[in-house]
N, C-alpha and C. Protein backbone atom coordinates (compact mmCIF):
# COMPACT_ATOMS: atom_id res chain seq x y z
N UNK A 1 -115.43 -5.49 160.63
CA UNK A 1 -114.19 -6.19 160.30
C UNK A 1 -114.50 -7.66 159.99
N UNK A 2 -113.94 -8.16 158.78
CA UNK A 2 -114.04 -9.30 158.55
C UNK A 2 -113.23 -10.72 159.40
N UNK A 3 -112.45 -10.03 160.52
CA UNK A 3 -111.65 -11.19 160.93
C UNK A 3 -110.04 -11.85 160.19
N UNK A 4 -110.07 -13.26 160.97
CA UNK A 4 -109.02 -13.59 159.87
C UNK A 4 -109.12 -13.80 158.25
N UNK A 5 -110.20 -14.25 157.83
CA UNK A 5 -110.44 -14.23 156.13
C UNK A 5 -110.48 -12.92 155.17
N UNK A 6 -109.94 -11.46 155.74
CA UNK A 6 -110.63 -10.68 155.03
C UNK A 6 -109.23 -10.53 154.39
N UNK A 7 -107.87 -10.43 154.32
CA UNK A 7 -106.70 -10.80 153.37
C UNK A 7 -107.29 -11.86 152.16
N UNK A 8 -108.06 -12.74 152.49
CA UNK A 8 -107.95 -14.13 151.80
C UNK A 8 -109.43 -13.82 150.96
N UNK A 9 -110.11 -12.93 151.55
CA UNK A 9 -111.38 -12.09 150.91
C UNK A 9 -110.91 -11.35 149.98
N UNK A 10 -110.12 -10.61 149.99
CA UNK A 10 -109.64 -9.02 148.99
C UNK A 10 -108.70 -9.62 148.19
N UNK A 11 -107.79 -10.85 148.35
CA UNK A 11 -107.13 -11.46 147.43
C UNK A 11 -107.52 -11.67 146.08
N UNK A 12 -107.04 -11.55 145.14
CA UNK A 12 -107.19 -11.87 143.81
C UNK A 12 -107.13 -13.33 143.51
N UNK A 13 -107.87 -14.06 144.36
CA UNK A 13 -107.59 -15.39 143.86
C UNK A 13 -108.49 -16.16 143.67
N UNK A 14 -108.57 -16.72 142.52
CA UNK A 14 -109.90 -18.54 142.10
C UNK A 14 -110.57 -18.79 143.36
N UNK A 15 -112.23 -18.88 143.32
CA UNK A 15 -112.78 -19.29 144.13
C UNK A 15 -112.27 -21.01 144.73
N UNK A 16 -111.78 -21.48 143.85
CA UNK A 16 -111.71 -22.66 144.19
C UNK A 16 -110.32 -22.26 145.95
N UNK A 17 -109.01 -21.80 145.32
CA UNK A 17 -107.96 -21.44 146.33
C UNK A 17 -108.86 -20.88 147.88
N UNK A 18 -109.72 -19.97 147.75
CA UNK A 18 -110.11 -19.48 148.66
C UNK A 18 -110.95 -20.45 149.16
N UNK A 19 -112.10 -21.50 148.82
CA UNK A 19 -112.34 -22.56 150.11
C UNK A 19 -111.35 -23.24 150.25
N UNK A 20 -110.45 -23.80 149.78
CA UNK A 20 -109.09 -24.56 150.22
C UNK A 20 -108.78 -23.64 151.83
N UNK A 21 -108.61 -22.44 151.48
CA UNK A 21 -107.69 -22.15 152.52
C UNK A 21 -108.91 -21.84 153.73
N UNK A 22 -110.19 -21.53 153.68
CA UNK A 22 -110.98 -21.42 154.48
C UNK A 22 -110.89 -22.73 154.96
N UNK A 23 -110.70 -24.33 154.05
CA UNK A 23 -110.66 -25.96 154.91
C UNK A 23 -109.54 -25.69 155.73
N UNK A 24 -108.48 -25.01 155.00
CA UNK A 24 -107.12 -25.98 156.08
C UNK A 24 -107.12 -24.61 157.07
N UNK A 25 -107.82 -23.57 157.58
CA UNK A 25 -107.49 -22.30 158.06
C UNK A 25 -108.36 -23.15 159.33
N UNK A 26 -109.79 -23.86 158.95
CA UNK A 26 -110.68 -24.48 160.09
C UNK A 26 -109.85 -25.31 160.51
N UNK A 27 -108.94 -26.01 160.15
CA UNK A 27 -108.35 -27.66 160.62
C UNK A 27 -106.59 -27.61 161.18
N UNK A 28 -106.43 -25.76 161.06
CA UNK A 28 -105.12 -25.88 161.40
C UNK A 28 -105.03 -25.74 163.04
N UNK A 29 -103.98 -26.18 163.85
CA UNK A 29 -103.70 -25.53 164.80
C UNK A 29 -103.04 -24.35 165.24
N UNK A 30 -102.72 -24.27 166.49
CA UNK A 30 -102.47 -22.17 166.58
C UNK A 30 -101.22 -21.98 166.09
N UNK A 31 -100.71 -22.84 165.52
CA UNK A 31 -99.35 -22.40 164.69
C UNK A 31 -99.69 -22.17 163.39
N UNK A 32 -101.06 -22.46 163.11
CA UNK A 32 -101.47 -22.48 161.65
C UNK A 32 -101.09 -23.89 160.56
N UNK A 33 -100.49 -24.59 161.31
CA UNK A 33 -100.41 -26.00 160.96
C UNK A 33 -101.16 -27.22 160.26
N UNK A 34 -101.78 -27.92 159.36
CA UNK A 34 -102.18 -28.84 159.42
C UNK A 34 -101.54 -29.35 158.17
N UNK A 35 -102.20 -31.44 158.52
CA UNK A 35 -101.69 -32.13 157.21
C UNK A 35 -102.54 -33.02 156.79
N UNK A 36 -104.08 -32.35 156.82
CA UNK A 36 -104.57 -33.50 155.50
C UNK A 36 -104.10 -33.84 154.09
N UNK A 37 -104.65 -35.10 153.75
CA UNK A 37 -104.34 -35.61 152.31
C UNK A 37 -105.35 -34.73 151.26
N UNK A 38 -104.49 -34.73 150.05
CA UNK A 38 -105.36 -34.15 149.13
C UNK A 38 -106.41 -34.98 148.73
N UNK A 39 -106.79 -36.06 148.81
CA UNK A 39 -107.67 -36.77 148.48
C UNK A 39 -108.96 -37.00 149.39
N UNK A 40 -108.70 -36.45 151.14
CA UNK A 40 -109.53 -36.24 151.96
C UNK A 40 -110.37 -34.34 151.75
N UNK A 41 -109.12 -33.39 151.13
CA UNK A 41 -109.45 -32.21 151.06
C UNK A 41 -110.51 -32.14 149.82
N UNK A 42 -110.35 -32.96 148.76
CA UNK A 42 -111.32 -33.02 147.74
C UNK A 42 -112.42 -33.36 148.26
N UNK A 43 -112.93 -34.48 149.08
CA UNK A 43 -113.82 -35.27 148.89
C UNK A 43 -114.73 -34.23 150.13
N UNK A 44 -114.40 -33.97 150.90
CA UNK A 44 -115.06 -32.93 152.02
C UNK A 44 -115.32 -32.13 151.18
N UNK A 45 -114.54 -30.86 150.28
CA UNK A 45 -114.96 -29.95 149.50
C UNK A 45 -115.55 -30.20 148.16
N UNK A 46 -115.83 -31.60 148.09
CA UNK A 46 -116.43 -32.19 146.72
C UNK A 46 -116.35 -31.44 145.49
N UNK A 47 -114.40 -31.39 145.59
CA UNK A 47 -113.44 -30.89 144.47
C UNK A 47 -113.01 -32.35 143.85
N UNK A 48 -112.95 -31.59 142.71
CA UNK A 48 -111.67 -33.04 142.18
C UNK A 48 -110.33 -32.94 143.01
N UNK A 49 -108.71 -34.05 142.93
CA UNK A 49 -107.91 -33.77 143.44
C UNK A 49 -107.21 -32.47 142.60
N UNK A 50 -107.18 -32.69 141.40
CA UNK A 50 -106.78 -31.60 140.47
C UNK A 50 -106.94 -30.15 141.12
N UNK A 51 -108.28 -30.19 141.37
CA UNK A 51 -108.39 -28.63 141.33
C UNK A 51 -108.11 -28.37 142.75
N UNK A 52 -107.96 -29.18 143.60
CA UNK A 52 -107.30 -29.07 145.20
C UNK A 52 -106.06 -28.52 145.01
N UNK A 53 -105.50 -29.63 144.32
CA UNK A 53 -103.68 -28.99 144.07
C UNK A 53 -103.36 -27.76 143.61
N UNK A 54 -104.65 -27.16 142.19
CA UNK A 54 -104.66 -25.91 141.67
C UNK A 54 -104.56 -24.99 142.50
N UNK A 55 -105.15 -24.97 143.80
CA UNK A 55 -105.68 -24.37 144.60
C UNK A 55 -104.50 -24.15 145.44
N UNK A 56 -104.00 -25.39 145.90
CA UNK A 56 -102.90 -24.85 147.31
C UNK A 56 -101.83 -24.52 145.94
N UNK A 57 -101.38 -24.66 145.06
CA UNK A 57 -100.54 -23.98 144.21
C UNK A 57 -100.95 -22.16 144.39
N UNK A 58 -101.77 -21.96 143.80
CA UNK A 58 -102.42 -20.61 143.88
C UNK A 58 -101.94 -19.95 145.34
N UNK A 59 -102.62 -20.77 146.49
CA UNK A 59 -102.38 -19.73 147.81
C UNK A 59 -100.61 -19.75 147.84
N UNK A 60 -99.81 -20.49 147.65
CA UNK A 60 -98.42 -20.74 147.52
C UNK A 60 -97.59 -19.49 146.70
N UNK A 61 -98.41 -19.41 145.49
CA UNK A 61 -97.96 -18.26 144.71
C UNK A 61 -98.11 -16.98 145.18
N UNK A 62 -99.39 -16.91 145.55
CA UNK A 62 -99.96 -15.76 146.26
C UNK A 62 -99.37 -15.26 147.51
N UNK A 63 -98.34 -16.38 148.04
CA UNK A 63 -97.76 -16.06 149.42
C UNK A 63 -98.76 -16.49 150.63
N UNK A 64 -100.07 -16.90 150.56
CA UNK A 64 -100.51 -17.68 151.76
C UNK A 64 -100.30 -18.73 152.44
N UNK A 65 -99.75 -19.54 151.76
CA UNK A 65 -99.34 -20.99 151.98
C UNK A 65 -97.66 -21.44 152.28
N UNK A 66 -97.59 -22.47 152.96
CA UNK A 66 -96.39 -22.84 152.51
C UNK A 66 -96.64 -24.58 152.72
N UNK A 67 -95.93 -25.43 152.18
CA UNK A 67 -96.02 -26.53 151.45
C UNK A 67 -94.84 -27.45 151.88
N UNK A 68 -94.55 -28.46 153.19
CA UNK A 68 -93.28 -29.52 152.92
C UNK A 68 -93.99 -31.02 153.00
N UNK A 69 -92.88 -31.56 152.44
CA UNK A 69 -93.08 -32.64 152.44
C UNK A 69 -92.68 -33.14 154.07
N UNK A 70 -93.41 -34.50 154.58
CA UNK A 70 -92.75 -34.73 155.60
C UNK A 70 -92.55 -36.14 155.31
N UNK A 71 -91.89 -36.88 156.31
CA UNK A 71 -90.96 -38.24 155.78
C UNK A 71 -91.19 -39.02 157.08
N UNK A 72 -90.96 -40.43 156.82
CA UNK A 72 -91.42 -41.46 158.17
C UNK A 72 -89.92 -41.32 158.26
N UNK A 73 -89.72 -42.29 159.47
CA UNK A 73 -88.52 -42.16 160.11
C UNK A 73 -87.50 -43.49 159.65
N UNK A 74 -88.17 -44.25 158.78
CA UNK A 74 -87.48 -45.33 157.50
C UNK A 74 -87.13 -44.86 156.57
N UNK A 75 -87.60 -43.69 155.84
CA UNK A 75 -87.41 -42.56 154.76
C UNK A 75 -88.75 -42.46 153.85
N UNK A 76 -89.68 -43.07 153.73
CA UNK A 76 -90.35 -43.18 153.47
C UNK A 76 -91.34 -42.17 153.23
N UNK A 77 -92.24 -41.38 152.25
CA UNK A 77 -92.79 -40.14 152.34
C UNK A 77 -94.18 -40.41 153.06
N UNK A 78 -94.37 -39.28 154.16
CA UNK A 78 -95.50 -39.18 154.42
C UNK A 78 -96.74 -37.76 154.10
N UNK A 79 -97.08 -37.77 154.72
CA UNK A 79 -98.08 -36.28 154.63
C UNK A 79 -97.44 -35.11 154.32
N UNK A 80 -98.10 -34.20 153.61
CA UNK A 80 -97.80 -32.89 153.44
C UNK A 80 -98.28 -31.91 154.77
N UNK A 81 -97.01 -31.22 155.25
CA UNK A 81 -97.37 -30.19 156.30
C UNK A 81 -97.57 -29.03 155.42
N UNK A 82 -99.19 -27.94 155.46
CA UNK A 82 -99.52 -27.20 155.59
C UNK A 82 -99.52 -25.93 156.61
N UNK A 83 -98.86 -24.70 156.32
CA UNK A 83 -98.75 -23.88 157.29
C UNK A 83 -99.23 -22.72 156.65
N UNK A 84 -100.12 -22.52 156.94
CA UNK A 84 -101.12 -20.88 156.85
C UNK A 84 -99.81 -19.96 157.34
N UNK A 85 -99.63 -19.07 156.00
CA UNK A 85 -98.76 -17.53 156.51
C UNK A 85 -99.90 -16.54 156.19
N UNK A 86 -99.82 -16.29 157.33
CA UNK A 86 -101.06 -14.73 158.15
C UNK A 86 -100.32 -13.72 158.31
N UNK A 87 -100.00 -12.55 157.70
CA UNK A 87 -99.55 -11.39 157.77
C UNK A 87 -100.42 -10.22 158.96
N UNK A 88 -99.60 -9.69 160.37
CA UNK A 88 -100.32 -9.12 161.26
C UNK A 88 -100.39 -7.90 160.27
């Protein structure tokens, strides 16, 4: 058995989408949570930002991902929350 990656293995999707979600799958917490910047997710996966965004677009379409914006408490935009959807 491949574990949690083997959905994200058999997926039909761009190599690029599939290390994206192997970064934010290592960096999420047990809610499946995280919110790095796309500009930190490039530079670790020594992607452009482009093809980062291609990427969480892709797992989004595909139904792995989900994507909000979050906001400071002046209104101000902050980080994107990332939440890994894992089908039991």
């Amino acid at each position: 058995m491949l574990g949690y990656f083997s959905k994200i293995y058999d997926a039909e999707l761009p190599h690029r989408a599939k290390t994206v979600y192997m970064y934010l799958k290592d960096r999420s917490n047990t809610q499946g949570q995280c919110y790095p910047a796309i500009g930190t997710i490039a530079k670790e996966l020594h992607l452009s930002r482009c093809t980062v965004e291609r990427a969480i677009q892709d797992l989004i379409t595909a139904g792995f991902l989900k994507k909000e914006q979050r906001w400071r408490k002046k209104g101000g935009k902050s980080s994107l929350l990332y939440t890994l959807i894992e089908e039991e």
